[in-house]
C-alpha atoms as a PDB file:
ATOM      1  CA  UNK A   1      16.031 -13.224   4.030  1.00  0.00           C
ATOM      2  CA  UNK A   2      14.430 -10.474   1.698  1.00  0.00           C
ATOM      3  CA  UNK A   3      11.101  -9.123   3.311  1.00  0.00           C
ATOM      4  CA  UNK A   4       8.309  -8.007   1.562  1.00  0.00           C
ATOM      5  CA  UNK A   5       5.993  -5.016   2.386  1.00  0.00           C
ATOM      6  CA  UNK A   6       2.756  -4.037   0.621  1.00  0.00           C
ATOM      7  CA  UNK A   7       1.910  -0.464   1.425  1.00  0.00           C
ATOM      8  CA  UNK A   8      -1.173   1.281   0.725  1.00  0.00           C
ATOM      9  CA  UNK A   9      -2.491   4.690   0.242  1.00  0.00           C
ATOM     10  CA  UNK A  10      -3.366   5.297   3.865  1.00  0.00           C
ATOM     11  CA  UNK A  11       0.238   5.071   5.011  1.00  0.00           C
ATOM     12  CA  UNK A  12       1.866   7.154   1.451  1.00  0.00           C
ATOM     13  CA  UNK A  13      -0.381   9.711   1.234  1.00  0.00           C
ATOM     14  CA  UNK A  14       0.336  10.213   4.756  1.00  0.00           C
ATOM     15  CA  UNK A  15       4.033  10.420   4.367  1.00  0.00           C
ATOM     16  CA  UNK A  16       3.576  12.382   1.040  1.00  0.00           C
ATOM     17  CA  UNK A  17       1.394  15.437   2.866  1.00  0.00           C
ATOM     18  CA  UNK A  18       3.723  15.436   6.092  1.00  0.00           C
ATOM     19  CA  UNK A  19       0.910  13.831   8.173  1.00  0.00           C
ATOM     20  CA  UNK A  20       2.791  11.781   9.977  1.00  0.00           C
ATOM     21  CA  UNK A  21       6.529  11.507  10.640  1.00  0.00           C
ATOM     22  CA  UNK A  22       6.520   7.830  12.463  1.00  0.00           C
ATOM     23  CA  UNK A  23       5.238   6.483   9.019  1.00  0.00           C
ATOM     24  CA  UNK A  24       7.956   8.683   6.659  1.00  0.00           C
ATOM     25  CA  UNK A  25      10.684   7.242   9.414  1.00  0.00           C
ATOM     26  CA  UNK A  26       9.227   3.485   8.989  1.00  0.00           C
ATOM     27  CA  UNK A  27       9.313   4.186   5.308  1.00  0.00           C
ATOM     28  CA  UNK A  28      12.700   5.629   4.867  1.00  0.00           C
ATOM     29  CA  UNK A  29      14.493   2.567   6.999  1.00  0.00           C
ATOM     30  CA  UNK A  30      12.269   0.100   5.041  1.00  0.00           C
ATOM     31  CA  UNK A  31      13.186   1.079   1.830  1.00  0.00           C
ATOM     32  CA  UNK A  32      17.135   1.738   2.878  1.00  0.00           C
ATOM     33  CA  UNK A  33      17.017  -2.248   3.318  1.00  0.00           C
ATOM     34  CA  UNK A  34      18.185  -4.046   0.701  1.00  0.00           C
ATOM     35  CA  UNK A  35      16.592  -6.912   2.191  1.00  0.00           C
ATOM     36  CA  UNK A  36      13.480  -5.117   1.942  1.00  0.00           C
ATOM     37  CA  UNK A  37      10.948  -5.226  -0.975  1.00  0.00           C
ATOM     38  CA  UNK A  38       8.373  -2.280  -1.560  1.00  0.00           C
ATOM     39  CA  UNK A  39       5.287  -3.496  -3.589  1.00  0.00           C
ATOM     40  CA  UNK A  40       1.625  -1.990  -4.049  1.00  0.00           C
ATOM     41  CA  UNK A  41      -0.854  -1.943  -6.947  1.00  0.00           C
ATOM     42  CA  UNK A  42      -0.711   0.486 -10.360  1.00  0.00           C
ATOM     43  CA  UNK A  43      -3.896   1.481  -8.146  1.00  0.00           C
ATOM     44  CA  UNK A  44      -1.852   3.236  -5.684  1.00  0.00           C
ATOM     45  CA  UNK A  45      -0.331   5.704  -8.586  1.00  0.00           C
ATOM     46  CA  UNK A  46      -3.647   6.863  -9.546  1.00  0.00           C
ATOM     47  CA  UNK A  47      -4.710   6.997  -5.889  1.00  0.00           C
ATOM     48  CA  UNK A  48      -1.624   9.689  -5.049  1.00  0.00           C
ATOM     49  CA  UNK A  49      -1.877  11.243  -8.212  1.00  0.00           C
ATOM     50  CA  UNK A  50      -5.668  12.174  -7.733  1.00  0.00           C
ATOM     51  CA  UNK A  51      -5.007  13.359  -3.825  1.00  0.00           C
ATOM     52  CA  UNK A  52      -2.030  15.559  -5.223  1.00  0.00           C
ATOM     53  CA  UNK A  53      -4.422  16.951  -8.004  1.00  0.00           C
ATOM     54  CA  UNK A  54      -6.978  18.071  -5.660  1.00  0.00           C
ATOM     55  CA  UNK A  55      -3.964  19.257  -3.052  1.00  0.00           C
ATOM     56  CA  UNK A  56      -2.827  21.797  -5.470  1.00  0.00           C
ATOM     57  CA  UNK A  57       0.278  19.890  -5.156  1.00  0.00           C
ATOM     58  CA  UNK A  58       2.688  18.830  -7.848  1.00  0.00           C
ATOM     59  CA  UNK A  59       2.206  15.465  -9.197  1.00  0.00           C
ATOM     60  CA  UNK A  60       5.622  14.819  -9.326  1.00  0.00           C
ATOM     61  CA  UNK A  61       5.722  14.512  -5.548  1.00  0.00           C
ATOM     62  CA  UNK A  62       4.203  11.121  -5.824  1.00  0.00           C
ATOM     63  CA  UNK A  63       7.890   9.962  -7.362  1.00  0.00           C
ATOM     64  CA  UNK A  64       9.295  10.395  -3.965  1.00  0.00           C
ATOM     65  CA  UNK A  65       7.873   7.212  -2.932  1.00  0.00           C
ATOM     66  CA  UNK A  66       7.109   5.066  -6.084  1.00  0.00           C
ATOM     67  CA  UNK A  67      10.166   5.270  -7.319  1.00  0.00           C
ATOM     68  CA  UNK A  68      10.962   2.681  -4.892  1.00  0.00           C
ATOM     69  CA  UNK A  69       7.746   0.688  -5.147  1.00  0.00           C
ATOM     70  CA  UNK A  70       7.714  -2.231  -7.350  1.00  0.00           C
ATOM     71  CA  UNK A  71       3.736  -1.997  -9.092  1.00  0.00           C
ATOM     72  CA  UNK A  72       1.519  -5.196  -9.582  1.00  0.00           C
ATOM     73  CA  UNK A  73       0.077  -4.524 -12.821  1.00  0.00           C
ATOM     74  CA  UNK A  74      -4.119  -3.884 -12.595  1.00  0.00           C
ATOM     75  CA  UNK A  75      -5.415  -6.914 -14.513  1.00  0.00           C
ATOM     76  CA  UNK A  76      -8.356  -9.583 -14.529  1.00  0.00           C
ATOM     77  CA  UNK A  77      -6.645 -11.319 -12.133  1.00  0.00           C
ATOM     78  CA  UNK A  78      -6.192  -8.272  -9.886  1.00  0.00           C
ATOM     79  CA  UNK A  79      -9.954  -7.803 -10.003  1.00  0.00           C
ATOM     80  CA  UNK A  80     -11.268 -11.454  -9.631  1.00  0.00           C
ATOM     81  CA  UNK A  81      -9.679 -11.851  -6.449  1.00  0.00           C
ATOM     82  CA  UNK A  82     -11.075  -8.823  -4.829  1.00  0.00           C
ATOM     83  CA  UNK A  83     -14.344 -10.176  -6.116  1.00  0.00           C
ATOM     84  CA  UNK A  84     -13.438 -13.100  -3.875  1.00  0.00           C
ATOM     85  CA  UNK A  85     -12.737 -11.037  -0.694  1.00  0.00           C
ATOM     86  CA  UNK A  86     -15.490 -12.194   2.134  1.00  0.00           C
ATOM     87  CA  UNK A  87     -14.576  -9.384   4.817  1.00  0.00           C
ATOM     88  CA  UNK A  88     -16.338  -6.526   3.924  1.00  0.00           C
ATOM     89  CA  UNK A  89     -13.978  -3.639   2.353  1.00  0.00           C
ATOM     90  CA  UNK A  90     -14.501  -0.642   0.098  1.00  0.00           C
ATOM     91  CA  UNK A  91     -14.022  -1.690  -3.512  1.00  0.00           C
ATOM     92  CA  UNK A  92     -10.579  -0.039  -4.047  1.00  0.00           C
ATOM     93  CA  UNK A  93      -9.344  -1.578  -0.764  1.00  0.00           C
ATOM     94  CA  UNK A  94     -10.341  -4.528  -2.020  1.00  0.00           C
ATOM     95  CA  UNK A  95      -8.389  -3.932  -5.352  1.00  0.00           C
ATOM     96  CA  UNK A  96      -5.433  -3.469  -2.951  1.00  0.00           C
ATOM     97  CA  UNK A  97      -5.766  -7.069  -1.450  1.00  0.00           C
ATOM     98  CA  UNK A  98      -6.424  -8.484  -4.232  1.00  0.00           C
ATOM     99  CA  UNK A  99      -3.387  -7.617  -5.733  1.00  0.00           C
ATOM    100  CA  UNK A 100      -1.863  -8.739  -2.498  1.00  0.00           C
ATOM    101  CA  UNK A 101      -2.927 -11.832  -3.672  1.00  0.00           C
ATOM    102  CA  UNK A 102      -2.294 -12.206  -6.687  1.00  0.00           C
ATOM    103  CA  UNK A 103       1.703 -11.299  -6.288  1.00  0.00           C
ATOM    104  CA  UNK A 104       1.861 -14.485  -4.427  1.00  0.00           C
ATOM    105  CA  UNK A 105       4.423 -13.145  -1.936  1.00  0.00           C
ATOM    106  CA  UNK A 106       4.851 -13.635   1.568  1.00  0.00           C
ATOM    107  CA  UNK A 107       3.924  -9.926   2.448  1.00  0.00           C
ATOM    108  CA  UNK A 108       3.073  -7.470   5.202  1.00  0.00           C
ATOM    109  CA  UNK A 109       0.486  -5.291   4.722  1.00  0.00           C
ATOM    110  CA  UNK A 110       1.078  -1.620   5.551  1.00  0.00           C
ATOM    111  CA  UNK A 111      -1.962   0.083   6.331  1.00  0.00           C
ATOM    112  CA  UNK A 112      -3.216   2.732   8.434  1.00  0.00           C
ATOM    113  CA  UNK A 113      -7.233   2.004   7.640  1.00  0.00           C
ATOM    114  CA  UNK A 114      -8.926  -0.137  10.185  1.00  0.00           C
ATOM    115  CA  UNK A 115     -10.926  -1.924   7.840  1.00  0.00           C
ATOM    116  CA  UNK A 116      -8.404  -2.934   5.434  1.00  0.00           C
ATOM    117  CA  UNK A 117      -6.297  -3.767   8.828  1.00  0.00           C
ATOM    118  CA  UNK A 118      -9.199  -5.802   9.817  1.00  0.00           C
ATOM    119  CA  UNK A 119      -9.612  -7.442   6.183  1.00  0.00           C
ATOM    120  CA  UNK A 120      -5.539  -8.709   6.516  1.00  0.00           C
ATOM    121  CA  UNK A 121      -5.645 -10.352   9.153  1.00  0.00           C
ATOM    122  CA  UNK A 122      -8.801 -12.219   8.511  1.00  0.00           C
ATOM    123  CA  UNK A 123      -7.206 -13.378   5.641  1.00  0.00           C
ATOM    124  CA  UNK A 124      -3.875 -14.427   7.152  1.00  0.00           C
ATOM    125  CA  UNK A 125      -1.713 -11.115   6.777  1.00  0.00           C
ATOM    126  CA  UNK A 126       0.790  -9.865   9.203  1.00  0.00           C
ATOM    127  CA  UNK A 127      -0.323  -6.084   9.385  1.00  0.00           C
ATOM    128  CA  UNK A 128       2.117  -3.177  10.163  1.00  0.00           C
ATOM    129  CA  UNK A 129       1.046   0.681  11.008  1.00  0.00           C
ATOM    130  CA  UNK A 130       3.473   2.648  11.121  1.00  0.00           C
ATOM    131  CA  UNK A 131       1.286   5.586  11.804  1.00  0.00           C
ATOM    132  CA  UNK A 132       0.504   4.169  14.955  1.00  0.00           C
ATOM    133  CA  UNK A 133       3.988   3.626  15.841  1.00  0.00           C
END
């Protein structure tokens, strides 16, 4: 049964800097799954890209992990339902679950923020942090 995970920046930026090793572990099983399906938003690209920017870090680092992301496209779709999100969440958080959304897939969210945690599971989401683990 293929499994699907939706990771945000929390939990790749943290792998990407070396700021935590539980979450590079959880990623690199994950993704060594075939079973397994990576997703997050075109968001997340720009998200990585600017944090490596102002890092002094190469961009090309961010490859490491989206090369084995699949990307939900940023769209009017995207954006309408994060309009819809009730919980309170920061507007590019809510661009993340609304993408969520719209890929219409069973998913897990993979977050380390509390208030996008919080967000999930108020709207049904199983919610994984592998930070924490």
């Amino acid at each position: 049964m293929v499994r699907y995970f939706y990771l945000d920046s929390s939990v790749v930026l943290r792998v990407l800097l070396g700021h935590s090793l539980s979450a590079a572990r959880w990623l690199d099983e994950t993704s060594a799954d075939e079973l397994n399906v990576l997703v997050s938003t075109r968001l997340l690209r720009l998200e990585v890209t600017r944090v490596l920017r102002r890092e002094g870090l190469p961009v090309t680092r961010r490859d490491e992990v989206l090369d084995f992301l699949a990307l939900i496209p940023l769209n009017d779709g995207v954006l309408t339902a994060a309009e819809t999100i009730v919980p309170h969440v920061k507007t590019l958080d809510s661009i993340h679950l609304g993408s969520a959304i719209v890929s219409g897939l069973d998913l897990s969210i993979v977050t380390h923020d509390s208030t996008m945690k919080t967000a999930a599971h108020i709207l049904g989401y199983p919610v994984i942090d592998p930070v924490e683990e």
